[in-house]
N, C-alpha and C. Protein backbone atom coordinates (compact mmCIF):
# COMPACT_ATOMS: atom_id res chain seq x y z
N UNK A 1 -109.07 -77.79 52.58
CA UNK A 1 -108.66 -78.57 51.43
C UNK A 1 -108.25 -79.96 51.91
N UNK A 2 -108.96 -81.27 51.10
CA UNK A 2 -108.57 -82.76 51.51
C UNK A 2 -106.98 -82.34 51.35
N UNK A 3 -106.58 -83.61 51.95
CA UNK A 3 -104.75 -83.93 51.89
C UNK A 3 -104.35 -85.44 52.08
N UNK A 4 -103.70 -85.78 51.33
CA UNK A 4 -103.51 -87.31 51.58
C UNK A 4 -101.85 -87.22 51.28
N UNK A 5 -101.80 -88.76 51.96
CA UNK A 5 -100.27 -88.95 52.08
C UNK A 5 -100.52 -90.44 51.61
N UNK A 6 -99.30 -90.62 50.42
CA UNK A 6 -98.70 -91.57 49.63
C UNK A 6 -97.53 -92.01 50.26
N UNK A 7 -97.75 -93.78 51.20
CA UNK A 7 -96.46 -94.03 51.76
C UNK A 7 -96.04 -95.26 50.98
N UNK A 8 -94.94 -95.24 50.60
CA UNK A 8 -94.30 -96.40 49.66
C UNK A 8 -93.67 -96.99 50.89
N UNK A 9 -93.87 -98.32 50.81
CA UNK A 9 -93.22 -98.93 51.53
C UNK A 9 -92.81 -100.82 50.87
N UNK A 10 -91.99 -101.66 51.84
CA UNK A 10 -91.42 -102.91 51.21
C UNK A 10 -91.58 -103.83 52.24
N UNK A 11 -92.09 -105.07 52.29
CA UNK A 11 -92.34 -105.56 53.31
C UNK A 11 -92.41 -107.21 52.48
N UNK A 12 -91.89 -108.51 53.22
CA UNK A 12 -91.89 -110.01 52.54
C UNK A 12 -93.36 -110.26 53.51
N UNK A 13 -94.06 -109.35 54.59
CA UNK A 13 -94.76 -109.78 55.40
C UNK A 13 -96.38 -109.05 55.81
N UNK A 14 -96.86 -108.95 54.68
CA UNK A 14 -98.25 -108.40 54.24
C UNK A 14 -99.08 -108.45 55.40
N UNK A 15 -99.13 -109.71 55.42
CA UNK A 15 -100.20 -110.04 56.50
C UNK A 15 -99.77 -109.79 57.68
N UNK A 16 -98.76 -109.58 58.45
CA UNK A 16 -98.57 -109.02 59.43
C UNK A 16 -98.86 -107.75 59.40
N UNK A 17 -98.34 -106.77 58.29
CA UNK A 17 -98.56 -105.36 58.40
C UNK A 17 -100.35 -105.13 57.97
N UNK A 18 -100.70 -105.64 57.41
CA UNK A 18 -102.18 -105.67 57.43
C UNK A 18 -103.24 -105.85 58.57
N UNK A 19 -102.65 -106.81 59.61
CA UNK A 19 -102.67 -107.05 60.80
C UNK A 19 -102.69 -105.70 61.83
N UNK A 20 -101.61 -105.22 61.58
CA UNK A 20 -101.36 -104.42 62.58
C UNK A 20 -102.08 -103.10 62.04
N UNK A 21 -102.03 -102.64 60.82
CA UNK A 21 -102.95 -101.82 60.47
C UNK A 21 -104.38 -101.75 61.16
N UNK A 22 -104.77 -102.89 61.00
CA UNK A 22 -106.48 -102.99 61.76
C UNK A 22 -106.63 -102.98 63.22
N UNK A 23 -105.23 -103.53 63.75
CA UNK A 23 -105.24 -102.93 65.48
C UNK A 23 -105.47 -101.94 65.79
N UNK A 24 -104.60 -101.12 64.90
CA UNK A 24 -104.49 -99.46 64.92
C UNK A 24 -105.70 -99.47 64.83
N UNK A 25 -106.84 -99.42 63.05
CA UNK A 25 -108.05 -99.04 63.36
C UNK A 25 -108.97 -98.97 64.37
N UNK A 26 -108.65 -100.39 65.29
CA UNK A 26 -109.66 -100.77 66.51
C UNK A 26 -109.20 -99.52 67.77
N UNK A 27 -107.86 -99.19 68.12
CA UNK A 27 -107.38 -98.62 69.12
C UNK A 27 -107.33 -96.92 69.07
N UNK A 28 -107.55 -96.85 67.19
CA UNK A 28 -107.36 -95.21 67.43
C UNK A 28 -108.98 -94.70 66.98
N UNK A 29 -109.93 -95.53 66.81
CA UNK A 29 -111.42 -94.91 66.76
C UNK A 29 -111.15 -93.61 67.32
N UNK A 30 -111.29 -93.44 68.38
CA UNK A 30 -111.77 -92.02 69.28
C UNK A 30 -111.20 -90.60 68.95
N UNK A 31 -110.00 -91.10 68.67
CA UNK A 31 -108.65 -90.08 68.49
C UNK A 31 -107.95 -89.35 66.92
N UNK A 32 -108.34 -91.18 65.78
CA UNK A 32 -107.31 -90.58 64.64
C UNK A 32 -108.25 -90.00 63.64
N UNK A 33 -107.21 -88.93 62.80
CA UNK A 33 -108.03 -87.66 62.24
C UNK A 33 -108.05 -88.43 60.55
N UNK A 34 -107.23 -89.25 60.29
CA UNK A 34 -107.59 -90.40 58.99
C UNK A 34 -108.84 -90.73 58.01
N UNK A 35 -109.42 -90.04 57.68
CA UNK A 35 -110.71 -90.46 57.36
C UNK A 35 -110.94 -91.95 56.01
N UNK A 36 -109.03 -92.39 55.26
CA UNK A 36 -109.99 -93.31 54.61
C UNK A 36 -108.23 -93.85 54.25
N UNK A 37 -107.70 -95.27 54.14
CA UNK A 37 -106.91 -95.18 53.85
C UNK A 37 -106.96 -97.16 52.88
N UNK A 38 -106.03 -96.68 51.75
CA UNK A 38 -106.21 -97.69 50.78
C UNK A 38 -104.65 -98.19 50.48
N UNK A 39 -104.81 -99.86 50.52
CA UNK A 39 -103.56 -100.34 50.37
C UNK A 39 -103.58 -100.95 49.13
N UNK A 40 -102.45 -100.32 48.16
CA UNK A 40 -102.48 -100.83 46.82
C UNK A 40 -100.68 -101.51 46.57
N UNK A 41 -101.28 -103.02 46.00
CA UNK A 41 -99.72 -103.79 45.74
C UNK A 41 -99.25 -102.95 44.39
N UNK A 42 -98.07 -103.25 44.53
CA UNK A 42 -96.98 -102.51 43.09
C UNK A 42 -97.12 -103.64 42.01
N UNK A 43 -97.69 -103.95 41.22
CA UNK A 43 -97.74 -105.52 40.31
C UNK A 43 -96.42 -105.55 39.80
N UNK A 44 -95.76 -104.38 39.34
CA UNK A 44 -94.25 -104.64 38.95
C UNK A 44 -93.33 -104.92 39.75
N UNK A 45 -92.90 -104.77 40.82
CA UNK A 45 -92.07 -104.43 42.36
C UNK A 45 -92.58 -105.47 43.04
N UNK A 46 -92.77 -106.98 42.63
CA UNK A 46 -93.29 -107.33 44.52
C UNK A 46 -92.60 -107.40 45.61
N UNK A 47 -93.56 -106.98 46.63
CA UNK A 47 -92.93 -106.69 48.24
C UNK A 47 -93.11 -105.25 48.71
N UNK A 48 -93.57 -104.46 47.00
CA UNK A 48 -93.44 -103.23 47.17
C UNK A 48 -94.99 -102.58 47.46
N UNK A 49 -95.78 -101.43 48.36
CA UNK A 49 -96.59 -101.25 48.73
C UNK A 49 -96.90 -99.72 48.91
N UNK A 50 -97.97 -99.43 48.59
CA UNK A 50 -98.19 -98.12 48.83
C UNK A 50 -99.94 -98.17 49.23
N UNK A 51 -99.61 -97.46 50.74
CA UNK A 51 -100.71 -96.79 51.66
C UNK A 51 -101.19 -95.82 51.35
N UNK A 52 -102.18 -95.51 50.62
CA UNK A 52 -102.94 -93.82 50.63
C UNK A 52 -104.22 -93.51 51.76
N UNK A 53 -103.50 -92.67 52.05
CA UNK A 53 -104.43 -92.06 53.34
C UNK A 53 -104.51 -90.73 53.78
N UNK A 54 -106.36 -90.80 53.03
CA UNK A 54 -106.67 -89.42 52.80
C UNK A 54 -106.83 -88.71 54.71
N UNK A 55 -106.98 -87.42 54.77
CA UNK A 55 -107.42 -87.20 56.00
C UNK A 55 -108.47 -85.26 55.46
N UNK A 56 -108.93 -84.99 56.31
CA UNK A 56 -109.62 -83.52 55.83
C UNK A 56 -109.01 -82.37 55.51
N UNK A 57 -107.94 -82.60 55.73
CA UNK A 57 -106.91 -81.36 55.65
C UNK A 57 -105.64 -81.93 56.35
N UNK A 58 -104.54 -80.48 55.85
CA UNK A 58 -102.81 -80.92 55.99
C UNK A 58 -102.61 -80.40 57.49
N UNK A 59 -103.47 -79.50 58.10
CA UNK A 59 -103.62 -79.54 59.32
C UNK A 59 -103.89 -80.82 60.08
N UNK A 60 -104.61 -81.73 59.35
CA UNK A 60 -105.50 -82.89 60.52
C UNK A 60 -104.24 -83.87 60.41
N UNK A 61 -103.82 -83.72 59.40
CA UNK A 61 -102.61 -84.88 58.56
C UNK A 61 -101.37 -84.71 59.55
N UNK A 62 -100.78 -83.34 60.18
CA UNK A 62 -100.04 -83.27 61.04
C UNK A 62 -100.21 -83.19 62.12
N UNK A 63 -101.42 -83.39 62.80
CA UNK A 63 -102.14 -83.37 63.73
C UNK A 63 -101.84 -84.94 64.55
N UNK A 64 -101.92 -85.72 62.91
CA UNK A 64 -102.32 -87.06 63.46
C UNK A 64 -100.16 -87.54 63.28
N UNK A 65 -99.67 -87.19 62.24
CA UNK A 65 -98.35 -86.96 62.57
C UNK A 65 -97.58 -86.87 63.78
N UNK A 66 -97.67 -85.84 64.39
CA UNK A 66 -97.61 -85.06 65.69
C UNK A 66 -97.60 -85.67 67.21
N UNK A 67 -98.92 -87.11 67.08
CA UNK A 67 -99.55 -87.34 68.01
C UNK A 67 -98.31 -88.74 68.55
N UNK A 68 -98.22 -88.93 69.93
CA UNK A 68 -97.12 -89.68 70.52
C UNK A 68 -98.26 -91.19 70.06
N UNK A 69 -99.03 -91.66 69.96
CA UNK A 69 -99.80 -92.69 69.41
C UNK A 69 -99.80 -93.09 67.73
N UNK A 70 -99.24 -92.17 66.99
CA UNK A 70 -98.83 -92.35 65.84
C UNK A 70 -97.25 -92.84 65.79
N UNK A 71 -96.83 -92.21 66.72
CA UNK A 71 -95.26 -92.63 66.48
C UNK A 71 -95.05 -94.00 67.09
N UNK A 72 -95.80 -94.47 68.21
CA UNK A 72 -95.71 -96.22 68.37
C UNK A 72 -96.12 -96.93 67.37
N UNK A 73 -97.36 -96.45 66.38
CA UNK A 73 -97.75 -97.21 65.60
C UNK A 73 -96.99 -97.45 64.65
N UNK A 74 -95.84 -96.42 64.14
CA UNK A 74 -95.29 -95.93 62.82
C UNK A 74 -94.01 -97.67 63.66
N UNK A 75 -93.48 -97.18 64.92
CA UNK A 75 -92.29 -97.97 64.91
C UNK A 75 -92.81 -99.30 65.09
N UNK A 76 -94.38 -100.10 65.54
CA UNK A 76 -94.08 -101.26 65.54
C UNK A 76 -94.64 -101.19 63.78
N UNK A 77 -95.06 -100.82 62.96
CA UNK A 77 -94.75 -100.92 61.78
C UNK A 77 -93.39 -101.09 61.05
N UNK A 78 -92.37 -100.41 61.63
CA UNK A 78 -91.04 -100.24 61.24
C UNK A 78 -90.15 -101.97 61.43
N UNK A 79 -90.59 -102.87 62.68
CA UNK A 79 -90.50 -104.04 62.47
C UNK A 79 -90.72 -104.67 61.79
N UNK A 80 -91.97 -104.94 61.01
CA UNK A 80 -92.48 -105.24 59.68
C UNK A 80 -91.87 -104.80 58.41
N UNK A 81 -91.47 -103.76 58.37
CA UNK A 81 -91.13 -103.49 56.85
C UNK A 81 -90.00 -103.74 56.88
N UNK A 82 -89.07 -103.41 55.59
CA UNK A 82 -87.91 -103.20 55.02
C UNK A 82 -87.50 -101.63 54.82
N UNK A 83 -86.65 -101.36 55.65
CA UNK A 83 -86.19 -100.09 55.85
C UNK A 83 -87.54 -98.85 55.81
N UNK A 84 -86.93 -97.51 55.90
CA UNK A 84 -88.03 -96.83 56.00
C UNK A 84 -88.80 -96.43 54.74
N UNK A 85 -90.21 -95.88 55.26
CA UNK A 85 -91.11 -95.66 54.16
C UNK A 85 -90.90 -94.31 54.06
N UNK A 86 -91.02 -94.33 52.18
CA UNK A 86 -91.40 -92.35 51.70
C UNK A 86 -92.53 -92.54 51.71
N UNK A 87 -92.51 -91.03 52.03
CA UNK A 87 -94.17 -90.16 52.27
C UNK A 87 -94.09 -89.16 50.72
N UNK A 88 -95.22 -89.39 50.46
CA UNK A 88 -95.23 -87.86 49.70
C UNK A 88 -96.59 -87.44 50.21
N UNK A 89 -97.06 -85.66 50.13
CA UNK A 89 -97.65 -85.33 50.79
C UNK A 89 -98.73 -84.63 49.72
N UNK A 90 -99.66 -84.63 49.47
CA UNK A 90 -100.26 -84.35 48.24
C UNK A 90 -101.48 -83.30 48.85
N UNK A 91 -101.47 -81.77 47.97
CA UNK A 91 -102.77 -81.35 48.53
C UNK A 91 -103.63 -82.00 47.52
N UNK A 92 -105.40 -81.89 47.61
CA UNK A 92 -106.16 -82.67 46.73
C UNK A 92 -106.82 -81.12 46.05
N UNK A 93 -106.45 -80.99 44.94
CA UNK A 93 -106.91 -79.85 44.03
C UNK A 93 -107.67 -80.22 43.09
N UNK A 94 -108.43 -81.41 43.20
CA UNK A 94 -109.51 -81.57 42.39
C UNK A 94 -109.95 -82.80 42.37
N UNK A 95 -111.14 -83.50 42.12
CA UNK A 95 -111.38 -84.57 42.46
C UNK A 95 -112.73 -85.68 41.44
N UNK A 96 -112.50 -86.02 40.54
CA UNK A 96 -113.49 -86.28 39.69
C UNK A 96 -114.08 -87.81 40.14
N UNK A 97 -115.88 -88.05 40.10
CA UNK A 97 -115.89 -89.25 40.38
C UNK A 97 -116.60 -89.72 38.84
N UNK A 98 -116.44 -90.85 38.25
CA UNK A 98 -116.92 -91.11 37.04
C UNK A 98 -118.03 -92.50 37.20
């Protein structure tokens, strides 16, 4: 079953964390289990941000959790933002494309 994780997060500094997002992409090719992840602004909230990032399953999702290369990425992210980000953890029970 897909699984994606919804991270809300707050940041005055987009383009840095956008930045560093795509490092990650370049450095974790080989390794991360991520298969697609989408950054959507809050139009009501600005500053406010939410990452969705699907992966193949809640196995691969803690897999990539788990991994000591996620947790450097998570803390030089943690420089960038404004305090920490919620996760919510969503299984995908259905999926319509129109």
């Amino acid at each position: 079953m897909r699984f994606i994780q919804f991270i809300e997060f707050q940041t005055d500094n987009i383009d840095a964390f956008t930045a560093e997002v795509a490092a990650w992409e370049a450095e974790s090719v080989d390794w991360r289990t991520a298969t697609r992840a989408t950054l959507c602004a809050d139009r009501d909230n600005p500053g406010t941000y939410i990452q969705i990032v699907e992966f193949p399953s809640y196995e691969a999702a803690m897999a990539n959790s788990n991994d000591p290369r996620t947790a450097q990425f998570a803390a030089r992210l943690a420089g960038i933002t404004s305090g920490p980000p919620t996760f919510r953890n969503l299984d995908v029970s259905r999926t319509d494309d129109f």
